[in-house]
C-alpha atoms as a PDB file:
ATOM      1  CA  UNK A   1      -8.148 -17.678   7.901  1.00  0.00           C
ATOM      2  CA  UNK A   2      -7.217 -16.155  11.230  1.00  0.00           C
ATOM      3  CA  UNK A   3      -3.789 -15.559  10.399  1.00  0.00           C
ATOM      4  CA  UNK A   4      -4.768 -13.835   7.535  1.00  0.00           C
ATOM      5  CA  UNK A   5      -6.845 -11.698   8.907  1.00  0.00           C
ATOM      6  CA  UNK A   6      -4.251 -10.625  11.862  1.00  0.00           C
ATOM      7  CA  UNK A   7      -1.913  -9.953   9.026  1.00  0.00           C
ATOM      8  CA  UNK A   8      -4.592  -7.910   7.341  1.00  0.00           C
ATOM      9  CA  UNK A   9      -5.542  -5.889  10.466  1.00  0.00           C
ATOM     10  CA  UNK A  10      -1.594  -4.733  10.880  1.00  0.00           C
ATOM     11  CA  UNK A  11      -1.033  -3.443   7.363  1.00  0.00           C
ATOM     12  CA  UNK A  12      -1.625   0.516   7.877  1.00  0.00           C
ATOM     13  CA  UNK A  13      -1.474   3.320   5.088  1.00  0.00           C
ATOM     14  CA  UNK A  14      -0.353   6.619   6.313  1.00  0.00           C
ATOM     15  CA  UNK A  15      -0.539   9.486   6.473  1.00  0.00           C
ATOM     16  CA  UNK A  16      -4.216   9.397   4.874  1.00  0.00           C
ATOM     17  CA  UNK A  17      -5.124  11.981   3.263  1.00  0.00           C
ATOM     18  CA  UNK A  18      -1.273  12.913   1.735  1.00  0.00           C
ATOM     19  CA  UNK A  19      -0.062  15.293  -0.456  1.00  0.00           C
ATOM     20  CA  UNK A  20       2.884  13.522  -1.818  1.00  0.00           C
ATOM     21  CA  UNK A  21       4.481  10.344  -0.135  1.00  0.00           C
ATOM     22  CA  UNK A  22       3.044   8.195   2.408  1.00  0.00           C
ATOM     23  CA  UNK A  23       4.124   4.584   3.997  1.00  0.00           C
ATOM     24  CA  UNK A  24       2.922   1.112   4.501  1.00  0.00           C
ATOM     25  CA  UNK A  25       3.684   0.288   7.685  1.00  0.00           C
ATOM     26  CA  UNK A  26       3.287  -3.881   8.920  1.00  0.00           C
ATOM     27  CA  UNK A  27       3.042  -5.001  12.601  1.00  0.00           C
ATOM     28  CA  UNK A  28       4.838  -8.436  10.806  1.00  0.00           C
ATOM     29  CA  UNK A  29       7.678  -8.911   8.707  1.00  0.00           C
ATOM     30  CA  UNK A  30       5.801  -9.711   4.799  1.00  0.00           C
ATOM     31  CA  UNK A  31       8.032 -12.196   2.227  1.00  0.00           C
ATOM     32  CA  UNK A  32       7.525 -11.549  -1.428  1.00  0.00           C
ATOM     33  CA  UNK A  33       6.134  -8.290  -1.547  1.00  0.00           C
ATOM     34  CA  UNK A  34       3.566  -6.514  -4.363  1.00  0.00           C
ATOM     35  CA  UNK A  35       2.567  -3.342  -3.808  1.00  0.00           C
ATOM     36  CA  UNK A  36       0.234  -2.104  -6.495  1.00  0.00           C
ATOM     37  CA  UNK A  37      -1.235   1.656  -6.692  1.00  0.00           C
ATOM     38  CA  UNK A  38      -4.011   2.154  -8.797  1.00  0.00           C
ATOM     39  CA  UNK A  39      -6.063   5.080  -9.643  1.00  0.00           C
ATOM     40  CA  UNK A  40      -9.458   5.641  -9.602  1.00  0.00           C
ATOM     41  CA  UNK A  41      -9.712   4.322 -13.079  1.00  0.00           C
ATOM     42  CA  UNK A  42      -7.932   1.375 -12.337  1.00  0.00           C
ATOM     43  CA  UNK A  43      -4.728   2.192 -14.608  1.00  0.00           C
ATOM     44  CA  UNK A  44      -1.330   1.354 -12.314  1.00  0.00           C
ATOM     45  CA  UNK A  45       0.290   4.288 -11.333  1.00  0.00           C
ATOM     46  CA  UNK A  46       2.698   2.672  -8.938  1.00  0.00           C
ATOM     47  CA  UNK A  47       4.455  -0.695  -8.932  1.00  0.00           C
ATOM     48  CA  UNK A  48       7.204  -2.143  -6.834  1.00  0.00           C
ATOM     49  CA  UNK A  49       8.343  -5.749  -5.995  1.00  0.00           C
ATOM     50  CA  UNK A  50      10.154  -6.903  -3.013  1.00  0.00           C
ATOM     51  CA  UNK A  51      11.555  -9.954  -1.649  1.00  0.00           C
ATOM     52  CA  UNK A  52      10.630  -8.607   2.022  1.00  0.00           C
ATOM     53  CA  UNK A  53       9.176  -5.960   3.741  1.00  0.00           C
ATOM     54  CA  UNK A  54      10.415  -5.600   7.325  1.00  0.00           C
ATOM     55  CA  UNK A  55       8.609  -2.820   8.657  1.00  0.00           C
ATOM     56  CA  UNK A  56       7.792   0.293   6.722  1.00  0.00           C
ATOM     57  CA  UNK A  57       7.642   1.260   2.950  1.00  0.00           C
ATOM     58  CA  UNK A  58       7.845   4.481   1.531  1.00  0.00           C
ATOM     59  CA  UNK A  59       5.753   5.440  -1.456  1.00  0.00           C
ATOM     60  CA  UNK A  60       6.006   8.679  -3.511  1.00  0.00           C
ATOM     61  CA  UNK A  61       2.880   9.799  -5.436  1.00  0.00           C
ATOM     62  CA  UNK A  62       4.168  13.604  -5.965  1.00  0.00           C
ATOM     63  CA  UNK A  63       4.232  13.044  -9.694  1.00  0.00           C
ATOM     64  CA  UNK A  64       0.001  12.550  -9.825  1.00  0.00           C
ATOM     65  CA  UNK A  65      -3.115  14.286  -9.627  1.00  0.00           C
ATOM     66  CA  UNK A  66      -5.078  15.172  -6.262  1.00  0.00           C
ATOM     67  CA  UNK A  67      -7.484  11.859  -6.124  1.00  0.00           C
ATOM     68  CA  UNK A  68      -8.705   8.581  -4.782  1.00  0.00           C
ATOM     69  CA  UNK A  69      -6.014   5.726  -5.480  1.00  0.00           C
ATOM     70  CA  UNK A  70      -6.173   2.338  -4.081  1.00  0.00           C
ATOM     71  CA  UNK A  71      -3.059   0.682  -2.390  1.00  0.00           C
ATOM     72  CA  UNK A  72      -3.030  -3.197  -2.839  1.00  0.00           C
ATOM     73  CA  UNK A  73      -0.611  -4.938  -0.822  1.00  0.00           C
ATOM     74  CA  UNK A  74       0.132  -8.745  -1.405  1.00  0.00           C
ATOM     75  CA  UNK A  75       2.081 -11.183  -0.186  1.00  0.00           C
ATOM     76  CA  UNK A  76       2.524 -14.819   0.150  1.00  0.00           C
ATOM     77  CA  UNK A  77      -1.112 -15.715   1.384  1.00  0.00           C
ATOM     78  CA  UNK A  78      -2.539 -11.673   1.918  1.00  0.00           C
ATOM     79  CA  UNK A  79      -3.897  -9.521  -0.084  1.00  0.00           C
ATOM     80  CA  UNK A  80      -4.693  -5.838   1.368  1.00  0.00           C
ATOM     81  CA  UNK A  81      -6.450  -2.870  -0.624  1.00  0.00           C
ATOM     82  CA  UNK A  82      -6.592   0.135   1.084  1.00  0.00           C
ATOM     83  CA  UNK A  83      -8.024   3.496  -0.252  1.00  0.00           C
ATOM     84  CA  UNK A  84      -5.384   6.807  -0.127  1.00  0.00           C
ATOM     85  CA  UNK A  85      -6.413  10.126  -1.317  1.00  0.00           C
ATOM     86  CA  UNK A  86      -4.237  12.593  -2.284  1.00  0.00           C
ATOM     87  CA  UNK A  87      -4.540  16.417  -1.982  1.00  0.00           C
ATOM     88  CA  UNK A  88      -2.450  18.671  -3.663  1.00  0.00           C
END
């Protein structure tokens, strides 16, 4: 739907490339949170729950090869995959 789409357009992943941490930022407040990281192989690297995510997220990807990862984001009625590639 629209909404969905608005919600999808407002979801950023920065910096992009990184070489350790970066954030998910929203425009919108989400409720019940999954955000998913996933390497190129598809194996989860990264997993984190939360009840609500206000504004910003940190995420911390020092620990793992340089690569391409993909960042899903989902919420109640979104789901947002964005690509991140890290550089060491």
């Amino acid at each position: 739907t629209a909404v969905e789409d608005e919600l999808a357009m407002g979801v950023v992943v920065a910096p992009n490339p990184t070489h350790d941490k970066f954030s998910i930022s929203t425009k919108e407040p989400l409720q019940q949170v999954n955000v998913i990281v996933t390497n190129a192989l598809g194996s989860i690297v990264y997993r984190t729950s939360l009840p609500a995510l206000q504004t910003e997220l940190e995420v911390n990807l020092s620990h793992l090869p340089s690569g391409l990862y993909l960042v899903q984001v989902q919420a109640k009625k979104l789901r947002v995959v964005r690509k991140v590639i890290l550089t060491k």
